[in-house]
PDB file of N, CA and C in Angstrom:
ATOM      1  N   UNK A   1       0.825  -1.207   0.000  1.00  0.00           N
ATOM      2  CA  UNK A   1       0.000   0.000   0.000  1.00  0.00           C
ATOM      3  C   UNK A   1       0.858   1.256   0.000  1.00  0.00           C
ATOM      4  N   UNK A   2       1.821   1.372   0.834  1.00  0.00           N
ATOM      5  CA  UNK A   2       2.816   2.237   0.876  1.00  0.00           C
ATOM      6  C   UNK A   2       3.645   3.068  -0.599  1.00  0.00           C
ATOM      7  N   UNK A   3       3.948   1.585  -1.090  1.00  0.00           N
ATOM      8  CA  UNK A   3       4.290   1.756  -2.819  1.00  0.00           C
ATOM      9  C   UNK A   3       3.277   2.524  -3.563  1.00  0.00           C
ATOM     10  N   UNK A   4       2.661   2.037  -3.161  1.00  0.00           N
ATOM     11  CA  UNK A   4       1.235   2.319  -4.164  1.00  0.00           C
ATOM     12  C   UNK A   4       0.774   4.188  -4.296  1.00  0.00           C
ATOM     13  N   UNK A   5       1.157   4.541  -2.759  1.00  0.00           N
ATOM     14  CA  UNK A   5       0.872   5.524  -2.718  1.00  0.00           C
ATOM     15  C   UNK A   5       2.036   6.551  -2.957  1.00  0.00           C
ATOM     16  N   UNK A   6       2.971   5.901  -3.048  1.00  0.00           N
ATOM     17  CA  UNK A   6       3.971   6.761  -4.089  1.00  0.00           C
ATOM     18  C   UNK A   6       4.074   6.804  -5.153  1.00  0.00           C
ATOM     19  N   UNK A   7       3.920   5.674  -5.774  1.00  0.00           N
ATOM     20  CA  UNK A   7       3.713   5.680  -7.404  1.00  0.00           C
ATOM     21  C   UNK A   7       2.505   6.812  -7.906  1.00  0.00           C
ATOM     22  N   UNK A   8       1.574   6.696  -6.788  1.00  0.00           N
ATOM     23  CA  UNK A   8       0.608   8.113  -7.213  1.00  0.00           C
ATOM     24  C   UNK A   8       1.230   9.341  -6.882  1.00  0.00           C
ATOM     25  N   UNK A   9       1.870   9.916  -5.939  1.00  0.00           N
ATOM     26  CA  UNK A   9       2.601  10.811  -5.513  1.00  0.00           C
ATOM     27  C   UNK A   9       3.905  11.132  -7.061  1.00  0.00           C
ATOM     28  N   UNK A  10       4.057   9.995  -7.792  1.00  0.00           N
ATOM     29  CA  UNK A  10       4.932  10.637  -8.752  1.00  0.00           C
ATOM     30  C   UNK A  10       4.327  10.959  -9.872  1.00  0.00           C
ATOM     31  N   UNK A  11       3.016  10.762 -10.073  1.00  0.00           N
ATOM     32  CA  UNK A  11       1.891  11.036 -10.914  1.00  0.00           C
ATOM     33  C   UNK A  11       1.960  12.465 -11.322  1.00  0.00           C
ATOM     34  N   UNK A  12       2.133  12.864  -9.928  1.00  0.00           N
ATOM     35  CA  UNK A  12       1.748  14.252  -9.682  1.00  0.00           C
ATOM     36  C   UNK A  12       0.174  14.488 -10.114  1.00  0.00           C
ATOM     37  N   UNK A  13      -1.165  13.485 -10.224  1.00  0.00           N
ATOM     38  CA  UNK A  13      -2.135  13.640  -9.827  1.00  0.00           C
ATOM     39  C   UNK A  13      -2.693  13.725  -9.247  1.00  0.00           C
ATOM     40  N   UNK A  14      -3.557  15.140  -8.175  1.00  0.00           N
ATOM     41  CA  UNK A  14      -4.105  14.891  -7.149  1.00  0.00           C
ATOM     42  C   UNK A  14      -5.280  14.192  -7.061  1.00  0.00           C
ATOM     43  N   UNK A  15      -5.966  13.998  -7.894  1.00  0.00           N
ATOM     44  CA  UNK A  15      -7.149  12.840  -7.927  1.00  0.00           C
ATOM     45  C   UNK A  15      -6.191  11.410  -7.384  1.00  0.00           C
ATOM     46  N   UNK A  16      -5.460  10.959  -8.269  1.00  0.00           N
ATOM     47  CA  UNK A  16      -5.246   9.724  -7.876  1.00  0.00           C
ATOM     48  C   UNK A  16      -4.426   9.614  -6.763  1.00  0.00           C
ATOM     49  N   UNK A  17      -3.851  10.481  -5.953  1.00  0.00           N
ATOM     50  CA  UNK A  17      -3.574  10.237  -4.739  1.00  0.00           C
ATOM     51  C   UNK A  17      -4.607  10.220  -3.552  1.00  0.00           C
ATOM     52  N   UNK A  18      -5.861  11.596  -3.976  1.00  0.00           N
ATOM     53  CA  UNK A  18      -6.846  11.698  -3.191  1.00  0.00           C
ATOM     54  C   UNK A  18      -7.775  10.394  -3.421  1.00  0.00           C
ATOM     55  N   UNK A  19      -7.629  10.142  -4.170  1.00  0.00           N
ATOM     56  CA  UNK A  19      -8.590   8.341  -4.260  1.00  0.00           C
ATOM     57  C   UNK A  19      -8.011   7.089  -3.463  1.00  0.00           C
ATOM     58  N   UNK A  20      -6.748   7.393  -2.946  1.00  0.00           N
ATOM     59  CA  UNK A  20      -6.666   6.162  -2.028  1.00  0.00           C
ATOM     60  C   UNK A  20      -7.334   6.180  -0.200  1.00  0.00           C
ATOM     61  N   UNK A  21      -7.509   7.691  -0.512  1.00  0.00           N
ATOM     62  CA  UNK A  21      -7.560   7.909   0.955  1.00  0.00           C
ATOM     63  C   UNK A  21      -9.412   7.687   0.925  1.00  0.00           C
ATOM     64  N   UNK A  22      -9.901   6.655   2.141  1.00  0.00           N
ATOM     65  CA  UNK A  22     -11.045   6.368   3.059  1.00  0.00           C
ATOM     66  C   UNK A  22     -12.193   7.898   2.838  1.00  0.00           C
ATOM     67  N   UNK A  23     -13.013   7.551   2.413  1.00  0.00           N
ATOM     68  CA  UNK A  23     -13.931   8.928   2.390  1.00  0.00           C
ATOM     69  C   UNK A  23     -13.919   9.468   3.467  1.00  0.00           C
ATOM     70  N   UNK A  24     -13.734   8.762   4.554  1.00  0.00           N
ATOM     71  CA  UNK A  24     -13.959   9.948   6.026  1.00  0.00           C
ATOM     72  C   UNK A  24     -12.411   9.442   6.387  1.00  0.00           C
ATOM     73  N   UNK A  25     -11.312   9.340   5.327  1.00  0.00           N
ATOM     74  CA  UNK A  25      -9.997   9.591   5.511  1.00  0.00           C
ATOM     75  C   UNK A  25      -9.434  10.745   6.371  1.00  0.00           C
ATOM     76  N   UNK A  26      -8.339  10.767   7.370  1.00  0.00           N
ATOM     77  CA  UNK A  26      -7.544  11.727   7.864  1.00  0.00           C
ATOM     78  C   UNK A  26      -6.197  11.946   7.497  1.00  0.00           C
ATOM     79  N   UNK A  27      -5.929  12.814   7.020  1.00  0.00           N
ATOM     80  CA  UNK A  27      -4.472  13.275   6.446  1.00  0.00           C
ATOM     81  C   UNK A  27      -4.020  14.488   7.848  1.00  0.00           C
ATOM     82  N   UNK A  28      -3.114  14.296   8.343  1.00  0.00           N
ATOM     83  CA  UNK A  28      -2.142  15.226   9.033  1.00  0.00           C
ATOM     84  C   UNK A  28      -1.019  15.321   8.078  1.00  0.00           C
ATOM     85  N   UNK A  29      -0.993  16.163   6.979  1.00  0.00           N
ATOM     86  CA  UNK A  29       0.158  16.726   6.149  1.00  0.00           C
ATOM     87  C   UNK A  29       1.235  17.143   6.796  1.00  0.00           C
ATOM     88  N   UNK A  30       2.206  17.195   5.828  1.00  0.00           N
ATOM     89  CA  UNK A  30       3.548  17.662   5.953  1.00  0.00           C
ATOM     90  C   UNK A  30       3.982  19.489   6.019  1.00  0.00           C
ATOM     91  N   UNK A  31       3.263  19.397   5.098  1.00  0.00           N
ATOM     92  CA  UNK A  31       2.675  20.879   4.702  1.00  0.00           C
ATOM     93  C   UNK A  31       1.560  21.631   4.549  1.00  0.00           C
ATOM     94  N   UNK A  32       1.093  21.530   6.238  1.00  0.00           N
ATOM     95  CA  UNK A  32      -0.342  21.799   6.124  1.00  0.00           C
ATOM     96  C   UNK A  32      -0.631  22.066   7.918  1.00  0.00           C
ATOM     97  N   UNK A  33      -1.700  22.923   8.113  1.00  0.00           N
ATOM     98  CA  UNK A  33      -1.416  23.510   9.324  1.00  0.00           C
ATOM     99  C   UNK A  33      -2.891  22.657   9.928  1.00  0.00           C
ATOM    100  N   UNK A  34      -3.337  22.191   9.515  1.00  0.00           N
ATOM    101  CA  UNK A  34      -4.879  21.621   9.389  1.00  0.00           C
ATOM    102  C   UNK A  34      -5.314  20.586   9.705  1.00  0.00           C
ATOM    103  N   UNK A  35      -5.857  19.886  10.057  1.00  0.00           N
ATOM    104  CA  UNK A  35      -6.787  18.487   9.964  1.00  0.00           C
ATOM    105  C   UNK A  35      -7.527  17.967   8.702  1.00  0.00           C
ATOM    106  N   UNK A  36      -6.935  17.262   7.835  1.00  0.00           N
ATOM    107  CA  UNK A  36      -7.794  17.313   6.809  1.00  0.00           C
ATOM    108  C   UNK A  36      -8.431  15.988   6.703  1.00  0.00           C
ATOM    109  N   UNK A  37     -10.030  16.215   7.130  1.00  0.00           N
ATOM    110  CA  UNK A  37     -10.635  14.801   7.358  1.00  0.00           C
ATOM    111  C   UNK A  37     -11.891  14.897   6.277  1.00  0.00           C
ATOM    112  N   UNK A  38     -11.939  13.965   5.440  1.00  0.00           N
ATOM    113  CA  UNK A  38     -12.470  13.931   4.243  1.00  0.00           C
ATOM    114  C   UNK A  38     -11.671  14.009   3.094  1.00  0.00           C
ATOM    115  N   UNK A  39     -12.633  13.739   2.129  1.00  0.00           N
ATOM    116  CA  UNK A  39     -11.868  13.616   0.368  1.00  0.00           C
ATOM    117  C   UNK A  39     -11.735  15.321   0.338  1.00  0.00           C
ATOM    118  N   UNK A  40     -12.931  15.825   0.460  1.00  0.00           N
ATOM    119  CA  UNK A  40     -12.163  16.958  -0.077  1.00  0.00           C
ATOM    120  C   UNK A  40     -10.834  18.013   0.235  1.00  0.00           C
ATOM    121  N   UNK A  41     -10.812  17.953   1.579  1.00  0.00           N
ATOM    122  CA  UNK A  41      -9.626  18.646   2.049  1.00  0.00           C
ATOM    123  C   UNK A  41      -8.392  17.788   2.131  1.00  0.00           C
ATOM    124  N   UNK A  42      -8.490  16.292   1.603  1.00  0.00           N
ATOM    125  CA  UNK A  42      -7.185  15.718   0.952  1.00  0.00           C
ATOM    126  C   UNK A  42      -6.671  16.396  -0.347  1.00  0.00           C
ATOM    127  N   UNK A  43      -7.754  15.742  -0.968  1.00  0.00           N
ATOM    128  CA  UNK A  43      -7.770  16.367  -2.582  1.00  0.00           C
ATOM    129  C   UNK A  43      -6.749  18.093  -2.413  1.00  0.00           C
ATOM    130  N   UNK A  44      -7.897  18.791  -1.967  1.00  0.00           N
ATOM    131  CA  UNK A  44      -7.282  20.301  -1.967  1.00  0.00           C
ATOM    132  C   UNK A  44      -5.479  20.125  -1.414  1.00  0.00           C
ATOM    133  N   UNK A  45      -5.274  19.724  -0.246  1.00  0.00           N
ATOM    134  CA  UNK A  45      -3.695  19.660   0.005  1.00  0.00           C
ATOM    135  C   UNK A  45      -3.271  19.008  -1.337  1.00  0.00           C
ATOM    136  N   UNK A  46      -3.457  17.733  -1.631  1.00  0.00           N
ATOM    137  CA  UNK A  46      -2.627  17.621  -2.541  1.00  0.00           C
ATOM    138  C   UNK A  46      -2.586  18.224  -4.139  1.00  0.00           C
ATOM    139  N   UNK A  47      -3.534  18.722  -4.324  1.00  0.00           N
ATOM    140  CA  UNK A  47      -3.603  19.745  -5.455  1.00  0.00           C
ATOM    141  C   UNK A  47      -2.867  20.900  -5.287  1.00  0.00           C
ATOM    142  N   UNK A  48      -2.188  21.376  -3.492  1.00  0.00           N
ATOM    143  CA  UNK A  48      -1.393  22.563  -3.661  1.00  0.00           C
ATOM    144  C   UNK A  48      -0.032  22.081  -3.645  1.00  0.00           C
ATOM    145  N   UNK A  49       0.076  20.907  -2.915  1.00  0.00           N
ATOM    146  CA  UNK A  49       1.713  19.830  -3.392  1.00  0.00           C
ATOM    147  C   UNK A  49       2.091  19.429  -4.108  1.00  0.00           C
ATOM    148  N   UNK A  50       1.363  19.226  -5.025  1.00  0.00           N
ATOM    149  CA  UNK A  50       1.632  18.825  -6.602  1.00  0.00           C
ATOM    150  C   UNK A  50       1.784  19.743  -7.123  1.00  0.00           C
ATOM    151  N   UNK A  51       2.073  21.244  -7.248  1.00  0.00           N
ATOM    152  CA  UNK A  51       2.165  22.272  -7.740  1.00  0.00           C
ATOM    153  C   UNK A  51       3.456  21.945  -8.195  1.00  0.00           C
ATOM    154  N   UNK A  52       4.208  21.555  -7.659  1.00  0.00           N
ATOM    155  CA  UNK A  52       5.420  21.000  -7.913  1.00  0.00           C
ATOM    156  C   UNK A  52       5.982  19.792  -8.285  1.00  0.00           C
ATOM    157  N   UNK A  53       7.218  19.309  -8.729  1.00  0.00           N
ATOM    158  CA  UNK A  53       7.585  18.322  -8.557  1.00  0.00           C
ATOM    159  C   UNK A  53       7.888  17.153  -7.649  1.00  0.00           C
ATOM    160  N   UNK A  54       7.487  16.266  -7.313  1.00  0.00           N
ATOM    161  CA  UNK A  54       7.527  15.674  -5.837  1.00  0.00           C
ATOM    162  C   UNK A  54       7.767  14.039  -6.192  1.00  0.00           C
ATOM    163  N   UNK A  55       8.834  13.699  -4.700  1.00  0.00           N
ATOM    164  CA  UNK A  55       9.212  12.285  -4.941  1.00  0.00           C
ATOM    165  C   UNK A  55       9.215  11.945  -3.881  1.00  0.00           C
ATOM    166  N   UNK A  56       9.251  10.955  -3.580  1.00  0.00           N
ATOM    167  CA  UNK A  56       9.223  10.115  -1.566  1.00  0.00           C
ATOM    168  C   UNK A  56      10.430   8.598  -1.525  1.00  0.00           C
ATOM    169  N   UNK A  57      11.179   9.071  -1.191  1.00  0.00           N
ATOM    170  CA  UNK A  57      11.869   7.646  -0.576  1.00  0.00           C
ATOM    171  C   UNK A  57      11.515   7.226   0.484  1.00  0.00           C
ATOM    172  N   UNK A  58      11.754   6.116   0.895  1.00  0.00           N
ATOM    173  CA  UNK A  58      11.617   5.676   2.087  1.00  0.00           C
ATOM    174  C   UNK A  58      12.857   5.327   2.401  1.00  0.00           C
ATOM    175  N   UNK A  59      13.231   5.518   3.594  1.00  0.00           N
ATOM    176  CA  UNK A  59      14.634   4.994   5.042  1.00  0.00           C
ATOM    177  C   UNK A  59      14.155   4.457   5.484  1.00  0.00           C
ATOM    178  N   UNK A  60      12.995   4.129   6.150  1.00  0.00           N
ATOM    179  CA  UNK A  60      12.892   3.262   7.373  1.00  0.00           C
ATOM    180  C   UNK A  60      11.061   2.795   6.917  1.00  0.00           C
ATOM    181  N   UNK A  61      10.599   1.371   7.404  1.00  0.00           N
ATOM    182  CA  UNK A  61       9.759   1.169   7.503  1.00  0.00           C
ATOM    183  C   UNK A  61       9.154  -0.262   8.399  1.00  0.00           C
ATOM    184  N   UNK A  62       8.065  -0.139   8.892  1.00  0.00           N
ATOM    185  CA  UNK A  62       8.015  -1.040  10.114  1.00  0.00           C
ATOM    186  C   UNK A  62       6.128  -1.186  10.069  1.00  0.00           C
ATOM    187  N   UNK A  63       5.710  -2.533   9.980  1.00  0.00           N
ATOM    188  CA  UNK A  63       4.784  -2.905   9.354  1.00  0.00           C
ATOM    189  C   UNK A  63       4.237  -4.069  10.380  1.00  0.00           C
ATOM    190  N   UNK A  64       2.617  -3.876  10.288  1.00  0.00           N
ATOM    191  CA  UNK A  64       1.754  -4.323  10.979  1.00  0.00           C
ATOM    192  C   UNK A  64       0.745  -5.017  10.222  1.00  0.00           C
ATOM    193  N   UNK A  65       0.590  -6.416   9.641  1.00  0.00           N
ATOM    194  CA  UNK A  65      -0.483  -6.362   9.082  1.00  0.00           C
ATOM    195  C   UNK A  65      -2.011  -7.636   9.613  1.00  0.00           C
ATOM    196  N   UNK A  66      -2.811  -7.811   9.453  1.00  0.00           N
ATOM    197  CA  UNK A  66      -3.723  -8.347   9.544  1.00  0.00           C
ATOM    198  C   UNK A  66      -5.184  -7.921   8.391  1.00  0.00           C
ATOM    199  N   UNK A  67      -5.896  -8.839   8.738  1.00  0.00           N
ATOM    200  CA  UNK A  67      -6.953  -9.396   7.543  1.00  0.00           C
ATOM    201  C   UNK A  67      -7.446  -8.490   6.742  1.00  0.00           C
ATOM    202  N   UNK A  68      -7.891  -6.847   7.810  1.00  0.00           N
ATOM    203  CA  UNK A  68      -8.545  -5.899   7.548  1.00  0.00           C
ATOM    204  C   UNK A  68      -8.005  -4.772   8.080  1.00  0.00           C
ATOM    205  N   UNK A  69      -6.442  -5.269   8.334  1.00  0.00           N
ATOM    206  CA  UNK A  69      -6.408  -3.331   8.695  1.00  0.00           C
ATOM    207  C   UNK A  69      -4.228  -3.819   8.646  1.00  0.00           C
ATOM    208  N   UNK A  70      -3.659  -2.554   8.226  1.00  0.00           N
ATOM    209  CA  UNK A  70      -1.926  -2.430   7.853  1.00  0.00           C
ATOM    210  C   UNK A  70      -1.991  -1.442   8.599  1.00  0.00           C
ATOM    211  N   UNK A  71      -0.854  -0.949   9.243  1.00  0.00           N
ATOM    212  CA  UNK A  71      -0.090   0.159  10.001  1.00  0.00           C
ATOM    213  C   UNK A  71       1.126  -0.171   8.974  1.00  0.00           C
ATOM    214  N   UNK A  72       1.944   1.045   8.520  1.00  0.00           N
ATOM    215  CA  UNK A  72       3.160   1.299   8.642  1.00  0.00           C
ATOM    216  C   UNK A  72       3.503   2.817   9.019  1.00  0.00           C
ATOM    217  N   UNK A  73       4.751   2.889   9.589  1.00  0.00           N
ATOM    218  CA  UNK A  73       4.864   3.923  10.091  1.00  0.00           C
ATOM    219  C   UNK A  73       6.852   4.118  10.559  1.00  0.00           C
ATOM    220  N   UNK A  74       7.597   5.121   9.826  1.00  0.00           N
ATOM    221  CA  UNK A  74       8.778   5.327   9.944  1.00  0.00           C
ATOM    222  C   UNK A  74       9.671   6.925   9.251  1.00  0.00           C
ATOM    223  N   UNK A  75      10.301   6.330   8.688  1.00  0.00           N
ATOM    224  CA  UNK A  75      10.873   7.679   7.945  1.00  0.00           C
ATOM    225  C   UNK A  75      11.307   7.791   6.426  1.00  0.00           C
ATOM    226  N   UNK A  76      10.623   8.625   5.940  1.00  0.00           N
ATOM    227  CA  UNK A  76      10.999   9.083   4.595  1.00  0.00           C
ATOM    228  C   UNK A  76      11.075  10.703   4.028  1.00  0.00           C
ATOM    229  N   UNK A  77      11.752  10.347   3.050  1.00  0.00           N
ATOM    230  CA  UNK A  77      12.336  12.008   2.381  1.00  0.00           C
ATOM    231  C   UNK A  77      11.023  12.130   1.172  1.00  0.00           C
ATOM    232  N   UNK A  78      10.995  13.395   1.411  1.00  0.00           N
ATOM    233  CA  UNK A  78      10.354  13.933   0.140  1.00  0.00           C
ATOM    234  C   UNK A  78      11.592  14.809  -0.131  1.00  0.00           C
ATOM    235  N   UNK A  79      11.011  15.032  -1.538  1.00  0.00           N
ATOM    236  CA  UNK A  79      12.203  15.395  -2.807  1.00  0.00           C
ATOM    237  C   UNK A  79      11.648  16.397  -3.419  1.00  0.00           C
ATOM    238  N   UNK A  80      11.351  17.699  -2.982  1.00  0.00           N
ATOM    239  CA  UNK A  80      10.710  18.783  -3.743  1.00  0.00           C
ATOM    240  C   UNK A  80      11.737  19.717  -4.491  1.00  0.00           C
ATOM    241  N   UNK A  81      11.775  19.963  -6.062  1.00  0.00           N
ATOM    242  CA  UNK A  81      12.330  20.358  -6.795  1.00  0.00           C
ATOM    243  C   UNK A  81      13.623  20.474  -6.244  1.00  0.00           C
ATOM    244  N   UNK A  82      13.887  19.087  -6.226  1.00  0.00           N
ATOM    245  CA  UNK A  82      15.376  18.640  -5.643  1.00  0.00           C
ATOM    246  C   UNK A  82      16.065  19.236  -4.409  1.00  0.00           C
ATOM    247  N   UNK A  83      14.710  19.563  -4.012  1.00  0.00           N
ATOM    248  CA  UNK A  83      15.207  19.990  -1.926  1.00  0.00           C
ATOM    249  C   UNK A  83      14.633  18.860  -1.454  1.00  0.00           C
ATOM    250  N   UNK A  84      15.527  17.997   0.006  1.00  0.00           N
ATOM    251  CA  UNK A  84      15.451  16.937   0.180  1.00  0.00           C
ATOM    252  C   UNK A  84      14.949  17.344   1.666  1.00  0.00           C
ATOM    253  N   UNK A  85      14.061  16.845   1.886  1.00  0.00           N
ATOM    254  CA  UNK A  85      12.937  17.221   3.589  1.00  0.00           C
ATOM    255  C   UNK A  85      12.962  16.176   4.183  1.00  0.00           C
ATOM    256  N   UNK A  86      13.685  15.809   5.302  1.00  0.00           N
ATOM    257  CA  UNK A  86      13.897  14.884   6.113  1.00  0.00           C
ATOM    258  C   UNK A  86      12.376  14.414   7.009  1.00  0.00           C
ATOM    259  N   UNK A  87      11.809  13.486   6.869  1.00  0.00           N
ATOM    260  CA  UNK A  87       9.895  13.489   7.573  1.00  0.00           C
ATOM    261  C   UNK A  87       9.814  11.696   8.502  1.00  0.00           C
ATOM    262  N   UNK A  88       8.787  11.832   8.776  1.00  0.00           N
ATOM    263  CA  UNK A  88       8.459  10.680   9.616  1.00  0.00           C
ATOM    264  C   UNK A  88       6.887  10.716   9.088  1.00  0.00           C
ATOM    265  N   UNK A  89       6.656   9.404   8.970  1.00  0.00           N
ATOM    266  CA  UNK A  89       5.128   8.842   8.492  1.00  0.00           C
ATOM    267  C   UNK A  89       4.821   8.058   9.572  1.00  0.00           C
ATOM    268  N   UNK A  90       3.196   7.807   9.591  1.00  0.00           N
ATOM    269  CA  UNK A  90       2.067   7.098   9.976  1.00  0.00           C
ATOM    270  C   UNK A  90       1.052   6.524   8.908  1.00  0.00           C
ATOM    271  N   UNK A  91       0.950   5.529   8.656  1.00  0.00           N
ATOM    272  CA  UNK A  91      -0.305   5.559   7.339  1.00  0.00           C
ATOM    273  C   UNK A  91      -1.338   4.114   8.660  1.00  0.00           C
ATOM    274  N   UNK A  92      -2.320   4.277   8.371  1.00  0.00           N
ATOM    275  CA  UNK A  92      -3.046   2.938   8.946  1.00  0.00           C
ATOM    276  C   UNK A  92      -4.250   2.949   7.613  1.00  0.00           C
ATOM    277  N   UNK A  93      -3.699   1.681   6.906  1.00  0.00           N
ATOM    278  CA  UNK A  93      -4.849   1.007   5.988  1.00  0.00           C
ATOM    279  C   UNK A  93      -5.918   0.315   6.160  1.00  0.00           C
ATOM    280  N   UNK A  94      -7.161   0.700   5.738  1.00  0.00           N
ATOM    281  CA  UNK A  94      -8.279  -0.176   6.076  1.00  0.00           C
ATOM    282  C   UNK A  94      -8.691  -1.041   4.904  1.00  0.00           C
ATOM    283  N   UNK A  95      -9.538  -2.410   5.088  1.00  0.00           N
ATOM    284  CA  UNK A  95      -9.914  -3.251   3.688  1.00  0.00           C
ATOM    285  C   UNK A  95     -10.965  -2.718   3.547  1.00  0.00           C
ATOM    286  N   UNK A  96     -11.789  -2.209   2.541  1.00  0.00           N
ATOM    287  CA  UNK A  96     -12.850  -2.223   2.452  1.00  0.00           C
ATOM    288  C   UNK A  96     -13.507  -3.521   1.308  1.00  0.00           C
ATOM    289  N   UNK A  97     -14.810  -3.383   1.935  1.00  0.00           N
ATOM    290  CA  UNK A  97     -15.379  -4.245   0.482  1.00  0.00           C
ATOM    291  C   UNK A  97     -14.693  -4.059  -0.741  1.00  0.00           C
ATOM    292  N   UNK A  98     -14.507  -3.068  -1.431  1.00  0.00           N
ATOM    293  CA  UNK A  98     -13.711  -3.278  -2.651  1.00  0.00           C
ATOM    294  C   UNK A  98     -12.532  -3.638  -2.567  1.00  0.00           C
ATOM    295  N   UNK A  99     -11.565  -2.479  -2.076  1.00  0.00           N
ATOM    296  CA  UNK A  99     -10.357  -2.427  -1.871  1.00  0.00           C
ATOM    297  C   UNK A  99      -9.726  -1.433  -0.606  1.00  0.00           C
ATOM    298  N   UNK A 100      -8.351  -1.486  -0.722  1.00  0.00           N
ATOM    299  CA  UNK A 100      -7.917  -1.176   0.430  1.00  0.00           C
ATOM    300  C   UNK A 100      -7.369   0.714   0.676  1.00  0.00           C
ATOM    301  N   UNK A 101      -8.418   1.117   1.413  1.00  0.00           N
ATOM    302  CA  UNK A 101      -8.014   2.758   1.655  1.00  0.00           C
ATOM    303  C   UNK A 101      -6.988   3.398   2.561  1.00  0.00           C
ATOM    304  N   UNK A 102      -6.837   4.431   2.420  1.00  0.00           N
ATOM    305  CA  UNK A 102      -6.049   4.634   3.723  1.00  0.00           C
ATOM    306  C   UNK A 102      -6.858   5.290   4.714  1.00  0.00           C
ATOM    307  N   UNK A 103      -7.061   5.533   5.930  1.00  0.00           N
ATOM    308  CA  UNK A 103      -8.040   5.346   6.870  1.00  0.00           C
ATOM    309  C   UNK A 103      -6.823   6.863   7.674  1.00  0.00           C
ATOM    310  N   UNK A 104      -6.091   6.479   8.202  1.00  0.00           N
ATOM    311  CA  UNK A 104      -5.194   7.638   8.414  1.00  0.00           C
ATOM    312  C   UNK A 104      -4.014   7.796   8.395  1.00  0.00           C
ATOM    313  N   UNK A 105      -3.429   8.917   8.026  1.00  0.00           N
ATOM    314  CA  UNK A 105      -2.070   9.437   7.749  1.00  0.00           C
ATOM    315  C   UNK A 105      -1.630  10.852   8.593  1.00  0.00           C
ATOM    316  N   UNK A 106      -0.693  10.380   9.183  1.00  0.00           N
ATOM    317  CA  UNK A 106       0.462  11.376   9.471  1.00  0.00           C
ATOM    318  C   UNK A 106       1.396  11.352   8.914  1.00  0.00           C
ATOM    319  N   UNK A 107       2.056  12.622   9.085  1.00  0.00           N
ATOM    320  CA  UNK A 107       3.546  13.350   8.131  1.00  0.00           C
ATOM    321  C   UNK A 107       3.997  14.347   8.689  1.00  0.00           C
ATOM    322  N   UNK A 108       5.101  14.547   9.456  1.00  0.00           N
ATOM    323  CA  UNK A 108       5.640  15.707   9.659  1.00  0.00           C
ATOM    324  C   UNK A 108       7.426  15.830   9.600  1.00  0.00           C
ATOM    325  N   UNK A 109       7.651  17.227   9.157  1.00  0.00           N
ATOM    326  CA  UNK A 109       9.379  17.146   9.213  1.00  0.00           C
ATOM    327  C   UNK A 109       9.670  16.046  10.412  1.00  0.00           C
ATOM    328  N   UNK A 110      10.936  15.408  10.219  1.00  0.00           N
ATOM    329  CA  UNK A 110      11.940  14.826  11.245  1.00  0.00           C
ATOM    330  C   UNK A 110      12.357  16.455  12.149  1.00  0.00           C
ATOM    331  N   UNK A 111      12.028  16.494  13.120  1.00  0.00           N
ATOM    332  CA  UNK A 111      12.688  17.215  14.380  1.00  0.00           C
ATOM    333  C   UNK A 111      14.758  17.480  14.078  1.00  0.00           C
ATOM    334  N   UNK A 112      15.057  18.433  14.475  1.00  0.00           N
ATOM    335  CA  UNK A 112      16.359  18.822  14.626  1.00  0.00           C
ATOM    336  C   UNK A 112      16.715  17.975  15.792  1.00  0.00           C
ATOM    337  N   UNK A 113      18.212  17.435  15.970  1.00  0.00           N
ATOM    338  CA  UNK A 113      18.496  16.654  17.414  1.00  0.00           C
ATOM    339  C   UNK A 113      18.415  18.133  17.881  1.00  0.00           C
ATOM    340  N   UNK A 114      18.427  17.648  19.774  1.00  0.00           N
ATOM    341  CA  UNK A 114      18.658  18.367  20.604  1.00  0.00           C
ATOM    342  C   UNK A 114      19.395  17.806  21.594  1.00  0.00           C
TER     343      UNK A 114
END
């Protein structure tokens, strides 16, 4: 699922990224000061992130799965017009009758040590 949602992320379509996420989906963005719970205020963030060029590696990942529901949750870079943003993820996937949504997501910069 994780893949999946990068391969849309290199689309640079915000429809097809906003289509993986659960209709009463939660996104806590990277770049975003907001709660965005629903399609539409996914959609809208990622229609202003895609303004640009955008890529996601992953460093780290650590995975939970069972029948009807995935957690992963670790660290990856986004790659915006070749500025590299050090971040930490949350995704928790749900099955639905059709197929599998994302139910909720966190994203925020990696913290400076202290």
């Amino acid at each position: 699922m994780l893949e999946t949602w990068i391969e849309k992320i290199k689309t640079n379509d915000a429809n097809k990224v906003a289509d993986l996420y659960h209709k009463n989906g939660l996104l806590l963005g990277t770049f975003s000061n907001i709660e965005r719970n629903g399609q539409r205020l996914i959609l809208e963030y990622f229609k202003n992130l895609l303004t640009s060029e955008v890529n996601v590696e992953i460093v780290t990942k650590h995975e939970y799965k069972s029948e009807s529901l995935v957690t992963s949750s670790g660290l990856y870079n986004f790659i915006i017009n070749d500025k590299k943003i050090k971040s930490r993820y949350s995704f928790v996937f749900l099955k639905t009758k059709k197929k599998w949504k994302i139910l909720s997501h966190h994203s925020s910069v990696l913290p400076e040590k202290y």
